[in-house]
Protein backbone atom coordinates (compact mmCIF):
# COMPACT_ATOMS: atom_id res chain seq x y z
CA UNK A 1 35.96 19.21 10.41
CA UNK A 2 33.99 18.42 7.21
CA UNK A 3 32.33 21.87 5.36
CA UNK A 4 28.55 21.59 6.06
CA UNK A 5 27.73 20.58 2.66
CA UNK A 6 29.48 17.03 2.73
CA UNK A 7 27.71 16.47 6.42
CA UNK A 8 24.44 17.58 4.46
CA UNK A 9 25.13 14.84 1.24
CA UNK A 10 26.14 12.58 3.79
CA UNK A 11 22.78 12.65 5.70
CA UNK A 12 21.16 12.53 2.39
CA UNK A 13 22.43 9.39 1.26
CA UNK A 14 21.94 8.11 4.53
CA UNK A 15 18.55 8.96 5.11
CA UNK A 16 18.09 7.72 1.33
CA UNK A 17 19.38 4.61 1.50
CA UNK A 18 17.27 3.84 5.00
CA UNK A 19 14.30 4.72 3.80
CA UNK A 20 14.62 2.47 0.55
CA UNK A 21 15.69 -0.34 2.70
CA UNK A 22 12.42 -0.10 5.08
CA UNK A 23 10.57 0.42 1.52
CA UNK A 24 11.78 -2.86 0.23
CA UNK A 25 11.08 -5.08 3.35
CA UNK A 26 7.35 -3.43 3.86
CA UNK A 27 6.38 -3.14 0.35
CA UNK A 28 6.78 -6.46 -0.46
CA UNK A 29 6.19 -8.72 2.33
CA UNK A 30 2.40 -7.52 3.49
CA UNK A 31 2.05 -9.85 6.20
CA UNK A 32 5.45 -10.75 6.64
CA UNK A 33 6.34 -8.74 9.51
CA UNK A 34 4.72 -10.24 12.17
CA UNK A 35 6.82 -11.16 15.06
CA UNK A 36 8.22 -14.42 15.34
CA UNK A 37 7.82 -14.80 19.22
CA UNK A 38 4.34 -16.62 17.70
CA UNK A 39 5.19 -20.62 17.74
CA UNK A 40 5.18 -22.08 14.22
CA UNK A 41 3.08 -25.30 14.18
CA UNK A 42 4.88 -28.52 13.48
CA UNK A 43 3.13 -28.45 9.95
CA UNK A 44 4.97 -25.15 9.42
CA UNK A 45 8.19 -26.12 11.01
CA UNK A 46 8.28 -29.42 8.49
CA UNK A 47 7.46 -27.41 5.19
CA UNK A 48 10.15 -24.20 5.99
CA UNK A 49 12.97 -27.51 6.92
CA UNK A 50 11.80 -28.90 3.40
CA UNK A 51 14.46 -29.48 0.12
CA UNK A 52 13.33 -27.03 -1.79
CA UNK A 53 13.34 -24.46 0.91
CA UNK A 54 15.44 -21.88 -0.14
CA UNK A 55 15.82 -19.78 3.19
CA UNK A 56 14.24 -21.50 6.01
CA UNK A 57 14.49 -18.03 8.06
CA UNK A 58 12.09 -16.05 5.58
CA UNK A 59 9.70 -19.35 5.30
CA UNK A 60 9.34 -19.33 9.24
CA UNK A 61 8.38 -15.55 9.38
CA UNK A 62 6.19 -15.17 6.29
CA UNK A 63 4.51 -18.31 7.93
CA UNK A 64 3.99 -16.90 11.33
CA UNK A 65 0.67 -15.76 11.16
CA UNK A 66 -2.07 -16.64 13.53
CA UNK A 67 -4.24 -17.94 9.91
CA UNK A 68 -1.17 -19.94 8.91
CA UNK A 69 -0.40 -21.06 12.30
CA UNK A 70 -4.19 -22.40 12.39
CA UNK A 71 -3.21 -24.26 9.05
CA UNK A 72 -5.05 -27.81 10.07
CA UNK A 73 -3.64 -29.89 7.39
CA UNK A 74 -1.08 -29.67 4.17
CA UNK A 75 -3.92 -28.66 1.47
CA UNK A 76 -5.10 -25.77 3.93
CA UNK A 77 -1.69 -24.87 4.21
CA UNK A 78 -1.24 -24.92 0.81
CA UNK A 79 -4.46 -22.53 -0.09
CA UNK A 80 -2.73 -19.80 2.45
CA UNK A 81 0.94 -20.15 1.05
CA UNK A 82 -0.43 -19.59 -2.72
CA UNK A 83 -2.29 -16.60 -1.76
CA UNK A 84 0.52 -15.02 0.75
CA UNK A 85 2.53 -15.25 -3.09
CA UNK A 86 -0.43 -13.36 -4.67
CA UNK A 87 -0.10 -11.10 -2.03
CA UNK A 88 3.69 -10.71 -2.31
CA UNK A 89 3.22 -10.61 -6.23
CA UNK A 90 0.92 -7.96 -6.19
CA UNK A 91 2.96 -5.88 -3.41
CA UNK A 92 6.21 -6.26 -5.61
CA UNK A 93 4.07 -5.27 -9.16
CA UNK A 94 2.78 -1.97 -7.59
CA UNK A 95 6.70 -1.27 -7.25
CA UNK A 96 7.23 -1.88 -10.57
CA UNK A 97 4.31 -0.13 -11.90
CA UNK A 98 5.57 2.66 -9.70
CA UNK A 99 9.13 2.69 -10.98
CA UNK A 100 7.97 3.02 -14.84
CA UNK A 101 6.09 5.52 -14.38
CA UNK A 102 9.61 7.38 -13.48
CA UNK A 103 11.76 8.61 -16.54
CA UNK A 104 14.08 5.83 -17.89
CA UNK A 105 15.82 4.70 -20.97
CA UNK A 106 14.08 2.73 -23.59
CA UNK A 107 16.02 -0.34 -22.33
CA UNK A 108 15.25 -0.17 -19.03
CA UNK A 109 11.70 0.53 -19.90
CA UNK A 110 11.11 -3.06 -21.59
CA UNK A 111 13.07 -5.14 -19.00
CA UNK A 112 10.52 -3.26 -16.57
CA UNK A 113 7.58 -4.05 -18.31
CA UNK A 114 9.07 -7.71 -18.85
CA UNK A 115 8.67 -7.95 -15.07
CA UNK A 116 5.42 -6.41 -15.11
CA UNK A 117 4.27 -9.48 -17.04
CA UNK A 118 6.14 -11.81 -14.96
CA UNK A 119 4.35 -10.54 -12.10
CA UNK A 120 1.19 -10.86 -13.31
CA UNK A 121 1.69 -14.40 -14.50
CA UNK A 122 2.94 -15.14 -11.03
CA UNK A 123 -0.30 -13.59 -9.32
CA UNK A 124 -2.61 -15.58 -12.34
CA UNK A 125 -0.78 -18.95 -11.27
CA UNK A 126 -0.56 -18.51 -7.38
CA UNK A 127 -4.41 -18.04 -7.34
CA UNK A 128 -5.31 -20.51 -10.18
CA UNK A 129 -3.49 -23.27 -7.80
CA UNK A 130 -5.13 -21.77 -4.64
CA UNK A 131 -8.37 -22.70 -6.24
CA UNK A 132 -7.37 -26.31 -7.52
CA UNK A 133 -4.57 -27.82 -5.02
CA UNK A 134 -7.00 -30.17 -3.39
CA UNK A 135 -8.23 -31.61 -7.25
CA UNK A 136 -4.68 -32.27 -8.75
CA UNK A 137 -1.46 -31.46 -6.86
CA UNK A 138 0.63 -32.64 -10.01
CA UNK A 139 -0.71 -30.03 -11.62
CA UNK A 140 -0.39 -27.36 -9.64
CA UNK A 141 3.04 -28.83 -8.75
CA UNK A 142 4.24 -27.59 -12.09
CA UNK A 143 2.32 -24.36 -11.79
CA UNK A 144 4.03 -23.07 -9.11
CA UNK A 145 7.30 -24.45 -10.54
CA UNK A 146 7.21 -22.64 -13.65
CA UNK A 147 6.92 -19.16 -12.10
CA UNK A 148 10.74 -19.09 -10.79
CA UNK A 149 11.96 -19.27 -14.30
CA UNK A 150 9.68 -16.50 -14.89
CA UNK A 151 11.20 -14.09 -11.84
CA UNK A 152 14.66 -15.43 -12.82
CA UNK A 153 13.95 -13.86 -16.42
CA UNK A 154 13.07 -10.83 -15.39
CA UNK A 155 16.27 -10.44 -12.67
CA UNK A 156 18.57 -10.97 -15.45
CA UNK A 157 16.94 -8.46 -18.00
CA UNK A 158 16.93 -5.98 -14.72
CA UNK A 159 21.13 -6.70 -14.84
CA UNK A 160 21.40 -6.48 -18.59
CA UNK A 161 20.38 -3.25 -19.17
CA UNK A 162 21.63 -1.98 -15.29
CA UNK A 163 18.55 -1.10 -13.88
CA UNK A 164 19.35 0.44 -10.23
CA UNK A 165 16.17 -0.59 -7.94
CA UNK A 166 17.39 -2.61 -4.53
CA UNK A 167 13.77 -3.21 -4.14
CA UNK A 168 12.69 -4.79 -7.26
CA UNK A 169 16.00 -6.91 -6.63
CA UNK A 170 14.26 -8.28 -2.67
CA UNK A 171 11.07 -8.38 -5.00
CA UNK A 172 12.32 -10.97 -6.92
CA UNK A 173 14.13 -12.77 -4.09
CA UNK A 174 11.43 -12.73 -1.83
CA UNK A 175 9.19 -14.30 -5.33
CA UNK A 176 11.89 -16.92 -5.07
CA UNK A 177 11.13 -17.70 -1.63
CA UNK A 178 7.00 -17.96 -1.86
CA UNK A 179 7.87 -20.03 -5.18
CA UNK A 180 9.83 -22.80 -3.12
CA UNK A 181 7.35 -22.52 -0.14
CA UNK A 182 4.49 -23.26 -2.73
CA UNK A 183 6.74 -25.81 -4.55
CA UNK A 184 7.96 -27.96 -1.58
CA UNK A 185 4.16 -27.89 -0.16
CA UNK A 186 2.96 -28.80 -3.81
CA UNK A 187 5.09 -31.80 -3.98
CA UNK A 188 3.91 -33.03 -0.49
CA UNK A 189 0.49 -33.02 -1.55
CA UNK A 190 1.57 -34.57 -4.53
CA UNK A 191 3.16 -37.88 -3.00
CA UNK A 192 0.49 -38.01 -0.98
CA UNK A 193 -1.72 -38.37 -3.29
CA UNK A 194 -0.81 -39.65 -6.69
CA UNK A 195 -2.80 -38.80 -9.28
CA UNK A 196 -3.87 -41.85 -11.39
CA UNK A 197 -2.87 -41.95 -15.32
């Protein structure tokens, strides 16, 4: 039989490690966690089956909202994806706001605040193109296109300098997701209607 203090390190980690896995889920999807025995409307079922979809699984539940479900056409579909990102942004930059304020080497300390910025650059473009996707969806096409490079940035300067934070890691993956949710419903609006140059 194991001495009681490896059954007592043992629970520790346990314990540790389930709490930071319910932390990442909850933290950073706000209204992701409603249950998916609601039907997703065919307008939701077309977008998460989409190219640029990265997991259609996550697109399905973040979309399963009564609000989203509602979604009448594309453009107010649209309006609710962009701010479900805001949401998510602002969910994941309280955890990084949270985590600098911890001890950490200098290093670690500027990828961290690299993210910060990335984070608020995603919430500044997920609401700007909230506000204009109905007056030029090649526009806001782009916006929402430009913030993945910006989340993919700050994952590899979280590897470079070995920062150990599962959650900021789902953070960023779950950033990924929103971005191709608002990118595939950006370019739908788009070739639907053309802007004319």
């Amino acid at each position: 039989m194991a001495p009681p203090n490896q059954l007592c390190l043992v629970l520790v980690i346990f314990l540790s490690v389930f709490s930071l896995s319910y932390l990442s889920t909850s933290a950073i999807i706000p209204k992701a966690n409603v249950s998916l025995s609601i039907p997703s409307s065919k307008l939701v079922e077309n977008l998460c089956n989409g190219k640029a979809i990265q997991d259609c699984r996550f697109c399905l539940k973040a979309l399963s909202t009564p609000e989203v479900i509602a979604a009448m056409d594309k453009t107010q579909l649209g309006t609710l994806i962009m701010k479900l990102g805001a949401a998510n942004a602002k969910a994941t930059l309280n955890v990084y706001n949270e985590i600098i304020k911890k001890p950490g080497s200098p290093q670690a300390l500027e990828a961290l605040n690299y993210c910060v910025e990335a984070y608020k650059y995603a919430i500044l473009s997920f609401e700007m193109v909230s506000s204009k996707l109905v007056e030029d969806s090649q526009t806001t096409n782009y916006d929402v296109a430009v913030i993945g490079p910006e989340i993919a940035n700050c994952e590899k300067e979280l590897i470079n300098v070995k920062v150990q934070a599962p959650q900021l890691l789902a953070g960023n993956r779950f950033m990924k997701y929103y971005v191709s949710m608002g990118y595939e419903i950006t370019s739908s609006l788009e070739l639907e209607n053309p802007n004319e140059y």
